[in-house]
N, C-alpha and C. Protein backbone atom coordinates (compact mmCIF):
# COMPACT_ATOMS: atom_id res chain seq x y z
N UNK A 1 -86.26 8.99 -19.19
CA UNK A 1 -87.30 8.10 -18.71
C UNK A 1 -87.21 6.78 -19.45
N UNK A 2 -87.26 5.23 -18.96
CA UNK A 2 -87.09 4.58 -18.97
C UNK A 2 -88.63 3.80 -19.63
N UNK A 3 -88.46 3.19 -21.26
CA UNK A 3 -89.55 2.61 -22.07
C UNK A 3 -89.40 1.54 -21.52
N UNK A 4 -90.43 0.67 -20.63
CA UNK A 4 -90.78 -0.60 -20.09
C UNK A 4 -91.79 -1.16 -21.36
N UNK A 5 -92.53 -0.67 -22.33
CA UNK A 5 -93.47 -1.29 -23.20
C UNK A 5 -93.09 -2.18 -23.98
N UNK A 6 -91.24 -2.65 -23.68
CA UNK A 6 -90.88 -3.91 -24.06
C UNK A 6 -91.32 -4.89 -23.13
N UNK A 7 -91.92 -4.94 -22.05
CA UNK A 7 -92.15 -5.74 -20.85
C UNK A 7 -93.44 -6.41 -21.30
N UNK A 8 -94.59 -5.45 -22.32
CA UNK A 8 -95.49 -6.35 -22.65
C UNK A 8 -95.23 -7.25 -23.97
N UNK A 9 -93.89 -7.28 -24.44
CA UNK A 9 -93.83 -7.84 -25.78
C UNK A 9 -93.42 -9.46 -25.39
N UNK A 10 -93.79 -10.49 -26.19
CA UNK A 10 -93.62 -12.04 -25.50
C UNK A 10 -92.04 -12.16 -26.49
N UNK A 11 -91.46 -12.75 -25.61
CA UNK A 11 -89.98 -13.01 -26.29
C UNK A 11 -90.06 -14.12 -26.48
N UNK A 12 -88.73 -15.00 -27.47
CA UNK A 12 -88.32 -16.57 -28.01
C UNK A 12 -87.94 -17.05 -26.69
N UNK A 13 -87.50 -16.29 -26.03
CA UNK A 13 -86.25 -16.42 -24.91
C UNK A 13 -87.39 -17.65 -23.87
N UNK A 14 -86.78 -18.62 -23.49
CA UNK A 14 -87.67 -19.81 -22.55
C UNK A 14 -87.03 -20.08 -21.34
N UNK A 15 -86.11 -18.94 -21.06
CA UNK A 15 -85.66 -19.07 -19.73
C UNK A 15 -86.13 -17.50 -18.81
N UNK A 16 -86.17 -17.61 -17.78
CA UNK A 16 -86.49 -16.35 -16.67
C UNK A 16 -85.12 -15.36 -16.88
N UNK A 17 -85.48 -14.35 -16.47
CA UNK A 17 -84.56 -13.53 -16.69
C UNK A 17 -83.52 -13.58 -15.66
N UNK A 18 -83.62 -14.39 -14.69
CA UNK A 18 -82.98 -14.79 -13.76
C UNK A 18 -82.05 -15.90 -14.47
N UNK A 19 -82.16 -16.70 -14.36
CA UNK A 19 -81.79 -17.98 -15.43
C UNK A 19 -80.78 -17.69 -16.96
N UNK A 20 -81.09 -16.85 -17.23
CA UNK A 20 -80.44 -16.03 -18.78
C UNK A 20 -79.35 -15.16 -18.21
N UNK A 21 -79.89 -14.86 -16.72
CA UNK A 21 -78.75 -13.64 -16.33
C UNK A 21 -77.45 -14.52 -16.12
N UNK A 22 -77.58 -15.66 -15.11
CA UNK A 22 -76.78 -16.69 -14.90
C UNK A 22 -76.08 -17.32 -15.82
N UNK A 23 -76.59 -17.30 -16.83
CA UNK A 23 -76.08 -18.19 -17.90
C UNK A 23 -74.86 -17.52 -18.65
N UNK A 24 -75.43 -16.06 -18.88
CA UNK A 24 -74.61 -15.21 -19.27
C UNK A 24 -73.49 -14.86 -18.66
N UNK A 25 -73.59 -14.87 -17.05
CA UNK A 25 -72.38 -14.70 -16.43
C UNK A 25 -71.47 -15.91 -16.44
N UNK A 26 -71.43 -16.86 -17.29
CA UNK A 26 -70.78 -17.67 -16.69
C UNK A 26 -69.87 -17.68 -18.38
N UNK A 27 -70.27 -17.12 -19.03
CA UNK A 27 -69.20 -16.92 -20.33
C UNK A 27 -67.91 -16.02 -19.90
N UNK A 28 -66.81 -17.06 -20.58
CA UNK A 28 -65.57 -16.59 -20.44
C UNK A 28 -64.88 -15.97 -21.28
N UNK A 29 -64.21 -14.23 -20.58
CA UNK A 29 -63.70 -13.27 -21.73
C UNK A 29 -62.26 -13.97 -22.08
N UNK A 30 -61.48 -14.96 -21.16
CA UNK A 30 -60.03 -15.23 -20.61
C UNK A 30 -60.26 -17.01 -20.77
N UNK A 31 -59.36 -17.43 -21.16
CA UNK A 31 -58.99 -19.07 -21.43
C UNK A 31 -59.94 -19.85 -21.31
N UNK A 32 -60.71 -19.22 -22.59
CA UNK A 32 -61.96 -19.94 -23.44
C UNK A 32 -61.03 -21.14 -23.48
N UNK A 33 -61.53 -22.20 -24.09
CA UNK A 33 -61.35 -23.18 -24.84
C UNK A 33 -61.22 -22.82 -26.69
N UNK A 34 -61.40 -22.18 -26.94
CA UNK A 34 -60.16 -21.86 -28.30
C UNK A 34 -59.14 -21.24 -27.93
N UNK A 35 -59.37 -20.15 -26.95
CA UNK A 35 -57.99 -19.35 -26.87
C UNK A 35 -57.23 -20.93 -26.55
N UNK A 36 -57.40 -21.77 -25.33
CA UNK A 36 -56.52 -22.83 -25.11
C UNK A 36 -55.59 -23.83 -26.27
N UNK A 37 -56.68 -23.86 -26.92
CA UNK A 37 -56.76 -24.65 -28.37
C UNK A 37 -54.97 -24.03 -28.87
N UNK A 38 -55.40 -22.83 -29.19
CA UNK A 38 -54.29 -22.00 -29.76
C UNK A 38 -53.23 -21.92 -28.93
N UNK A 39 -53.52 -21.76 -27.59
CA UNK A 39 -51.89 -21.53 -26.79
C UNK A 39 -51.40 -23.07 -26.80
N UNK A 40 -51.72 -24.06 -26.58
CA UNK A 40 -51.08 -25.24 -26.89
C UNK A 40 -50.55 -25.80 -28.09
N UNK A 41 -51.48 -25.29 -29.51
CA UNK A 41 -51.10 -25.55 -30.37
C UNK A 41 -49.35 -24.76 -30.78
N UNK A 42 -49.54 -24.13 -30.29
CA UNK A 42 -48.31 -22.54 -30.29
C UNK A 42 -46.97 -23.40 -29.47
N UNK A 43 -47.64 -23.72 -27.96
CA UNK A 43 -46.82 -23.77 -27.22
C UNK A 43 -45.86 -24.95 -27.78
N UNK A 44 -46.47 -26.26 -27.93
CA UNK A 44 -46.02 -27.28 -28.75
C UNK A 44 -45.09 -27.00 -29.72
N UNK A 45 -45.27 -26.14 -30.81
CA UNK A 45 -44.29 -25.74 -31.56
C UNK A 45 -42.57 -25.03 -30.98
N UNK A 46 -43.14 -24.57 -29.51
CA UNK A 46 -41.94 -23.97 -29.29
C UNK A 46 -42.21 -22.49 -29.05
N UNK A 47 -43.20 -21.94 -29.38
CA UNK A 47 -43.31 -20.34 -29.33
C UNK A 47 -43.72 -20.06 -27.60
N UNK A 48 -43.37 -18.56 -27.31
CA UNK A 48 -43.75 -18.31 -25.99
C UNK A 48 -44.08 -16.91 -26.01
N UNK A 49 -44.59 -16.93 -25.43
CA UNK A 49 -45.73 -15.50 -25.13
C UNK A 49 -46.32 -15.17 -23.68
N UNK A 50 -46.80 -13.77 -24.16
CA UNK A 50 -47.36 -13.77 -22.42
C UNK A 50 -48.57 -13.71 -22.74
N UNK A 51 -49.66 -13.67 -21.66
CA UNK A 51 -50.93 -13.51 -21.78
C UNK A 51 -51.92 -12.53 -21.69
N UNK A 52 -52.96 -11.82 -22.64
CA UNK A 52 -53.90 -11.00 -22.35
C UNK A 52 -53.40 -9.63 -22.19
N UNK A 53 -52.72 -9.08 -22.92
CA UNK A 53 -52.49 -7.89 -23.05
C UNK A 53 -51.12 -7.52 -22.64
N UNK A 54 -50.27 -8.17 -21.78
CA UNK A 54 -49.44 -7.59 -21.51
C UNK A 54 -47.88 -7.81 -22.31
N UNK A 55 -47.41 -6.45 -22.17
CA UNK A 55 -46.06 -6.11 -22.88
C UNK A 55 -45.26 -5.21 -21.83
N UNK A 56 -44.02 -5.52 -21.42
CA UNK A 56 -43.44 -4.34 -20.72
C UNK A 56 -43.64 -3.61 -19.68
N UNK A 57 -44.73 -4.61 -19.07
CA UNK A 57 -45.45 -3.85 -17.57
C UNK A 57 -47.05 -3.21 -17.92
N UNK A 58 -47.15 -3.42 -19.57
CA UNK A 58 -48.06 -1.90 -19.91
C UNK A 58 -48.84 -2.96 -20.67
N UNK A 59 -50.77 -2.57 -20.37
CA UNK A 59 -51.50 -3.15 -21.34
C UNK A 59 -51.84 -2.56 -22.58
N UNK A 60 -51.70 -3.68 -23.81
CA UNK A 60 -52.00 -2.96 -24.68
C UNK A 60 -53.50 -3.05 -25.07
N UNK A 61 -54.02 -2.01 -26.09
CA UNK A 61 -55.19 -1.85 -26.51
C UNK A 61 -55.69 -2.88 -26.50
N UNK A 62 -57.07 -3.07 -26.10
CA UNK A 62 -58.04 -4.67 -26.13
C UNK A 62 -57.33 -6.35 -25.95
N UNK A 63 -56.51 -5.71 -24.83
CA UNK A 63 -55.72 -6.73 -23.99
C UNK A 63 -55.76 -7.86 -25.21
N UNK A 64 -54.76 -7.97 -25.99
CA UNK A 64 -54.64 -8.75 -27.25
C UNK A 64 -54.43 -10.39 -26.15
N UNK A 65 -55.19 -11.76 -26.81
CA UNK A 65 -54.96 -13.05 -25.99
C UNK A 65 -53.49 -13.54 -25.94
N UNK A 66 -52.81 -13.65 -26.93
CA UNK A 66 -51.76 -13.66 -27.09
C UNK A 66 -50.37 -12.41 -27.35
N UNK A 67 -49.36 -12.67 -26.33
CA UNK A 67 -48.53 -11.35 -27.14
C UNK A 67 -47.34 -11.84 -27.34
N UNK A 68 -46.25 -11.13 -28.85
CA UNK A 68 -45.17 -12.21 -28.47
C UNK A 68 -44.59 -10.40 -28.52
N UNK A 69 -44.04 -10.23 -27.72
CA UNK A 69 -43.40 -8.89 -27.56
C UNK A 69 -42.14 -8.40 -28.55
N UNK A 70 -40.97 -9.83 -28.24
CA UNK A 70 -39.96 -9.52 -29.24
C UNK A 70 -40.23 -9.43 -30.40
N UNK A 71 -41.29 -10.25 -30.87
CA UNK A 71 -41.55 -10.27 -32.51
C UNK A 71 -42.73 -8.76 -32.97
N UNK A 72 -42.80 -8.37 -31.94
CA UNK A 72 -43.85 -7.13 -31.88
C UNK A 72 -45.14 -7.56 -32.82
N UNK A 73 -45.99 -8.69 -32.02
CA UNK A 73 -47.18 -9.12 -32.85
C UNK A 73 -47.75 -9.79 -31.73
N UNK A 74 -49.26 -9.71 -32.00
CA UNK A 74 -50.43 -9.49 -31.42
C UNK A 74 -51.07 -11.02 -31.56
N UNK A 75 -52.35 -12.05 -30.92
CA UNK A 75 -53.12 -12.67 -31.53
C UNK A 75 -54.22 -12.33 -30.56
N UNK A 76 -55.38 -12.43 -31.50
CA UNK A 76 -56.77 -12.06 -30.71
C UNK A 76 -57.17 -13.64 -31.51
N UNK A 77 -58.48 -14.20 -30.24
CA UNK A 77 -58.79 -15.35 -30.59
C UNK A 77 -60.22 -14.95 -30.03
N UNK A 78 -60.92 -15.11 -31.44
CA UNK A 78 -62.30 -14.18 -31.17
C UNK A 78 -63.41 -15.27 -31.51
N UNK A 79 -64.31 -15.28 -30.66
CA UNK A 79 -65.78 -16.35 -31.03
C UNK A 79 -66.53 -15.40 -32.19
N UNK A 80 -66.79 -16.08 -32.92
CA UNK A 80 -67.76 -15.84 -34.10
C UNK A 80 -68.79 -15.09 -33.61
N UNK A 81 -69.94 -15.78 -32.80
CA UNK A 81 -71.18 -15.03 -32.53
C UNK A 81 -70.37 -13.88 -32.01
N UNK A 82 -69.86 -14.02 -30.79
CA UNK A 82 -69.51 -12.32 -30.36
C UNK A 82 -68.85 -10.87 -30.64
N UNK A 83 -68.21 -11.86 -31.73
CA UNK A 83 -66.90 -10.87 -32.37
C UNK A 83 -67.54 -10.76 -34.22
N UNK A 84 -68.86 -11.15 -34.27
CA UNK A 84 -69.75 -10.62 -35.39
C UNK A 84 -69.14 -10.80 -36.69
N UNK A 85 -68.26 -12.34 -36.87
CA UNK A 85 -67.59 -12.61 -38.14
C UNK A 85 -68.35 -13.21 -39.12
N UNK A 86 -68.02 -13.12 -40.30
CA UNK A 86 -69.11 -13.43 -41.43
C UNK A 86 -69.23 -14.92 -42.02
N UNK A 87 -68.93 -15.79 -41.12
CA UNK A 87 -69.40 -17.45 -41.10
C UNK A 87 -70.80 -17.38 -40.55
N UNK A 88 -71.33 -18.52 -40.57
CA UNK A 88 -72.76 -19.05 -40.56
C UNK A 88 -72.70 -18.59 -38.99
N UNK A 89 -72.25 -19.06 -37.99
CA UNK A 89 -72.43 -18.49 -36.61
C UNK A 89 -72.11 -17.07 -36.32
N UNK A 90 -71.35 -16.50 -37.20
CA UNK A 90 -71.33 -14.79 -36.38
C UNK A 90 -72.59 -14.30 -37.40
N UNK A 91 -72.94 -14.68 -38.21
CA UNK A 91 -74.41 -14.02 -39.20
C UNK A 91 -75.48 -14.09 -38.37
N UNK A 92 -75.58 -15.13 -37.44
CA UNK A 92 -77.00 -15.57 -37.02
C UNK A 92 -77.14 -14.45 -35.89
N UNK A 93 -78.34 -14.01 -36.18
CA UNK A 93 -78.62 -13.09 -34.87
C UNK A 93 -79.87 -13.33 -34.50
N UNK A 94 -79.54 -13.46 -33.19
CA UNK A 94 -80.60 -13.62 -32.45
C UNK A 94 -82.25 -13.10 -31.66
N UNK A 95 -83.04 -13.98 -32.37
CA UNK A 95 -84.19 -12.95 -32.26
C UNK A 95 -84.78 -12.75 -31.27
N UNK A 96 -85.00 -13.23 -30.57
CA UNK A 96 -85.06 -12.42 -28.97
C UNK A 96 -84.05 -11.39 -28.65
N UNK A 97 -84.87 -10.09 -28.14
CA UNK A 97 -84.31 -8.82 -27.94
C UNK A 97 -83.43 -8.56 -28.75
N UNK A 98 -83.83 -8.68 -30.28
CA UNK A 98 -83.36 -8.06 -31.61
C UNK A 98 -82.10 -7.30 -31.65
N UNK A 99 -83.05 -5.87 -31.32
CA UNK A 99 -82.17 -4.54 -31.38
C UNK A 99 -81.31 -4.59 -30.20
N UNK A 100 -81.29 -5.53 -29.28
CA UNK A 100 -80.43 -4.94 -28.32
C UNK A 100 -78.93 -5.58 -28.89
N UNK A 101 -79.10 -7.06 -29.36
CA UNK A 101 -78.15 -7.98 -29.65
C UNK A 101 -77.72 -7.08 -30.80
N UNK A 102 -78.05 -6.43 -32.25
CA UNK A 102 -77.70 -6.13 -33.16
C UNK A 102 -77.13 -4.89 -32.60
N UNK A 103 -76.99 -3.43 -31.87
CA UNK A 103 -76.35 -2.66 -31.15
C UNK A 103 -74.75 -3.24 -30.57
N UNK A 104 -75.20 -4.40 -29.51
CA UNK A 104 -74.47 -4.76 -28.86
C UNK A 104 -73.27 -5.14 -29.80
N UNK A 105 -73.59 -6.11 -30.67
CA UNK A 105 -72.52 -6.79 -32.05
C UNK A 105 -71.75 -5.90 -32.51
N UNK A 106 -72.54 -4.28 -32.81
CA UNK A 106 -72.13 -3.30 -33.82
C UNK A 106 -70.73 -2.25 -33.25
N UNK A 107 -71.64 -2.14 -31.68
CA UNK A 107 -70.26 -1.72 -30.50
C UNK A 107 -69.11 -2.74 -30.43
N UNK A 108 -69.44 -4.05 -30.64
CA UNK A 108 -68.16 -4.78 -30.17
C UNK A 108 -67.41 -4.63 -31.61
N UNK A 109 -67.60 -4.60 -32.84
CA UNK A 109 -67.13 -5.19 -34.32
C UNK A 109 -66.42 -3.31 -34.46
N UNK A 110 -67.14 -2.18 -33.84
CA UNK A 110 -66.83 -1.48 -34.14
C UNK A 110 -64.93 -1.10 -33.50
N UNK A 111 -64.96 -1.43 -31.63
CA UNK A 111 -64.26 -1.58 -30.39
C UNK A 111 -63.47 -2.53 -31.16
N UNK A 112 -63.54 -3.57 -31.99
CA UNK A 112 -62.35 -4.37 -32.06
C UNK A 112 -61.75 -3.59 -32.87
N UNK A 113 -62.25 -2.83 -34.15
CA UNK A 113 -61.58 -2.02 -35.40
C UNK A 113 -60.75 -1.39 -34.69
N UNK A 114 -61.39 -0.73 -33.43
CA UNK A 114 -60.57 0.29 -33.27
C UNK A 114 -59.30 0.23 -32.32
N UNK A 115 -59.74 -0.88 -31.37
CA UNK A 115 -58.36 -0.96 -30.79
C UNK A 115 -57.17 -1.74 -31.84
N UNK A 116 -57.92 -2.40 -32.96
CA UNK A 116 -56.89 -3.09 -33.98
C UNK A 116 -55.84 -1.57 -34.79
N UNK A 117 -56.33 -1.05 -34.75
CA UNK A 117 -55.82 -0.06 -35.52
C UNK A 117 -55.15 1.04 -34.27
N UNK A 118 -55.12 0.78 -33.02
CA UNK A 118 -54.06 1.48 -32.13
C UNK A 118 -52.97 0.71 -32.39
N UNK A 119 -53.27 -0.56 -32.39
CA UNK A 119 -52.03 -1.47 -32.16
C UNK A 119 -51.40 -1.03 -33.26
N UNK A 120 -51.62 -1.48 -34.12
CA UNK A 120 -51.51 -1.30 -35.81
C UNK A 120 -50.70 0.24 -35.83
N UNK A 121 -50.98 1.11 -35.56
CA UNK A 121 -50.46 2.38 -35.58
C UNK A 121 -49.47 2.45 -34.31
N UNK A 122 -49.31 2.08 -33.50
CA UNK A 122 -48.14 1.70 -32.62
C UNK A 122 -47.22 0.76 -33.05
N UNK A 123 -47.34 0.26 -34.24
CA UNK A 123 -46.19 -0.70 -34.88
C UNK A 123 -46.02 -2.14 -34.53
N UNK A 124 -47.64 -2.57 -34.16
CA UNK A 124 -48.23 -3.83 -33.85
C UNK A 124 -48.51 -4.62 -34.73
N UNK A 125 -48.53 -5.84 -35.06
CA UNK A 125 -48.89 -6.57 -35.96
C UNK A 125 -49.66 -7.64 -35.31
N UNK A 126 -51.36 -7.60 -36.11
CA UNK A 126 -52.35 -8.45 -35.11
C UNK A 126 -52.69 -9.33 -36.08
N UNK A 127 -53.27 -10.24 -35.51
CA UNK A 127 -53.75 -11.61 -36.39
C UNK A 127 -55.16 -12.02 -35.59
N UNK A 128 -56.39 -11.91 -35.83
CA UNK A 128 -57.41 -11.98 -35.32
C UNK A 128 -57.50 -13.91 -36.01
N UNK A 129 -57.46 -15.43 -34.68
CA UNK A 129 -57.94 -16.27 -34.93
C UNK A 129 -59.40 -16.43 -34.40
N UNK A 130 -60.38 -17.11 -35.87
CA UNK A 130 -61.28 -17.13 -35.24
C UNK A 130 -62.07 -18.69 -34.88
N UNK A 131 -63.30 -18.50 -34.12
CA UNK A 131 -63.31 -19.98 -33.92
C UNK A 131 -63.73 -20.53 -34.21
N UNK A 132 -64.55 -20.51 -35.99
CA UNK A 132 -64.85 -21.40 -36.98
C UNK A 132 -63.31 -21.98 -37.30
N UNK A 133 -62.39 -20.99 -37.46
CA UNK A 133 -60.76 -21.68 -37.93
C UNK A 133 -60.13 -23.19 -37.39
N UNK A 134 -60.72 -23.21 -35.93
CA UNK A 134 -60.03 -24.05 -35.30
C UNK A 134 -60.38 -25.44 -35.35
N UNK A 135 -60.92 -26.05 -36.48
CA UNK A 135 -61.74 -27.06 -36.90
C UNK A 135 -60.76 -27.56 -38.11
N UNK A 136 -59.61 -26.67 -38.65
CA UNK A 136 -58.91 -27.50 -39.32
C UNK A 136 -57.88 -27.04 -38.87
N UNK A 137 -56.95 -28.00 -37.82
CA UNK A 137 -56.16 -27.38 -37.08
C UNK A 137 -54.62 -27.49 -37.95
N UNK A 138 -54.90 -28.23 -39.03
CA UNK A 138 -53.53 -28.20 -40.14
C UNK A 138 -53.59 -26.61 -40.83
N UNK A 139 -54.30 -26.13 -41.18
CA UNK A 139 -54.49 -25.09 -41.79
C UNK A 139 -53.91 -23.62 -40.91
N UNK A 140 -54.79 -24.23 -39.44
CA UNK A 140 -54.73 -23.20 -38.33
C UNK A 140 -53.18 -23.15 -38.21
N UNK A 141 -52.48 -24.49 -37.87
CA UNK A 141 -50.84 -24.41 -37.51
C UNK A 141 -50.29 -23.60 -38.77
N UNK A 142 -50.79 -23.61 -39.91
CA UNK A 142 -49.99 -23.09 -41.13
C UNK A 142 -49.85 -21.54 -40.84
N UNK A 143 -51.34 -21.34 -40.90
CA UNK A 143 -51.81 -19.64 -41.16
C UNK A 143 -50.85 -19.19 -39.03
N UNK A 144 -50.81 -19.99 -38.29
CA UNK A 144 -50.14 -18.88 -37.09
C UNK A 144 -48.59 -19.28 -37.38
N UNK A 145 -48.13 -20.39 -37.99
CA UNK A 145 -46.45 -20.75 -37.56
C UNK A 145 -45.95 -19.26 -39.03
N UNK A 146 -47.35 -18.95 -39.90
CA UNK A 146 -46.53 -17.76 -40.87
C UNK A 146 -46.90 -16.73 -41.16
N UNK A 147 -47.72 -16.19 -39.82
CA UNK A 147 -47.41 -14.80 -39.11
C UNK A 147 -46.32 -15.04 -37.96
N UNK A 148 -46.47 -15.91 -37.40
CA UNK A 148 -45.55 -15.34 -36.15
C UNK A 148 -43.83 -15.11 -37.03
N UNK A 149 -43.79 -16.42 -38.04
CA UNK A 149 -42.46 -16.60 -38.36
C UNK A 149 -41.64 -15.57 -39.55
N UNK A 150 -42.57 -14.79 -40.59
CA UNK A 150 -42.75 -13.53 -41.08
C UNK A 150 -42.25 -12.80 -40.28
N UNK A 151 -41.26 -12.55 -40.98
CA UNK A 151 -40.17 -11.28 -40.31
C UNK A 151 -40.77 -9.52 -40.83
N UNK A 152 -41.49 -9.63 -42.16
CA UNK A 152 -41.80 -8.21 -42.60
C UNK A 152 -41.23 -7.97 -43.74
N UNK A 153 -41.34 -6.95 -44.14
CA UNK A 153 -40.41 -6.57 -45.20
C UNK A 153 -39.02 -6.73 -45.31
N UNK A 154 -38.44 -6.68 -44.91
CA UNK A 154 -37.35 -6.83 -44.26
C UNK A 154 -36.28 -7.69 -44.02
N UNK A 155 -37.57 -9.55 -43.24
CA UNK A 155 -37.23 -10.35 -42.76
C UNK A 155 -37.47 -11.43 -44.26
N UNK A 156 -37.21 -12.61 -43.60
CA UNK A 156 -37.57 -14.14 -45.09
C UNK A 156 -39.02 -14.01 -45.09
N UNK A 157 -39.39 -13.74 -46.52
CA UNK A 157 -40.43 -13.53 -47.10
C UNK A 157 -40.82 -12.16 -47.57
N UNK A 158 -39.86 -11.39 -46.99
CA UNK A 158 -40.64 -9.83 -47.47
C UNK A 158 -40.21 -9.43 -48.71
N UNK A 159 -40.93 -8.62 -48.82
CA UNK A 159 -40.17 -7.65 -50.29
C UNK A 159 -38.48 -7.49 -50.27
């Protein structure tokens, strides 16, 4: 049975639930404007990849944004608020409908661990950019041109 006695509680929220629904649908899971940020910054350099999960015909776990297949490595390009990172914007939670937002955060932070660690155990190597990062984009080119270019143990730089 379904508790409506949130219906008499007054929310922050100053839009109709109509209006909030809309708003919400119009957020993008696929070529945000950071993911873009990053595939150009990438592309410019010369690197190539495919997009959103795919490898080999086959998606991988939490359709990674970036994939570079030969180099067997992953990039996820995750928004702060949604992907619940510990900068000033993924901390802030929002107080209208509290518990639903703090649930919601806890499923997604939990869903990223875990598809990070399929990849990871399939012999994936992921690099989660996030999008406080992309504000110093000298730093950003550093930290992706040395994962992608990190060969491993193995390769220049490893043990």
């Amino acid at each position: 049975m379904r508790d409506d006695s949130s219906a008499d509680k007054p929310t922050a929220d100053k839009l109709t639930p109509e209006q909030r629904s809309w708003n919400m649908s119009r957020i993008r899971g696929k070529n945000t404007k950071p993911e873009l940020t990053v595939r150009r910054l990438l592309h410019a350099k010369g690197y190539r990849y495919r997009l959103h999960g795919k490898s080999g015909g086959t998606r991988l776990p939490g359709n990674p944004d970036l994939v570079f297949a030969a180099r067997h490595k992953v990039i996820f390009v995750n928004g702060c608020f949604w992907h619940f990172h510990d900068c000033r914007v993924g901390l802030h939670a929002p107080k209208a409908n509290a518990e639903f937002w703090a649930a919601k955060r806890t499923r997604t932070r939990e869903r990223d661990a875990g598809q990070r660690r399929q990849l990871e155990d399939a012999g994936w190597e992921v690099l989660t950019v996030w999008e406080c990062e992309l504000k110093d984009h000298s730093a950003l080119e550093a930290q992706l041109v040395h994962f992608l270019d990190d060969r491993g143990p193995t390769g220049p730089g490893g043990a």
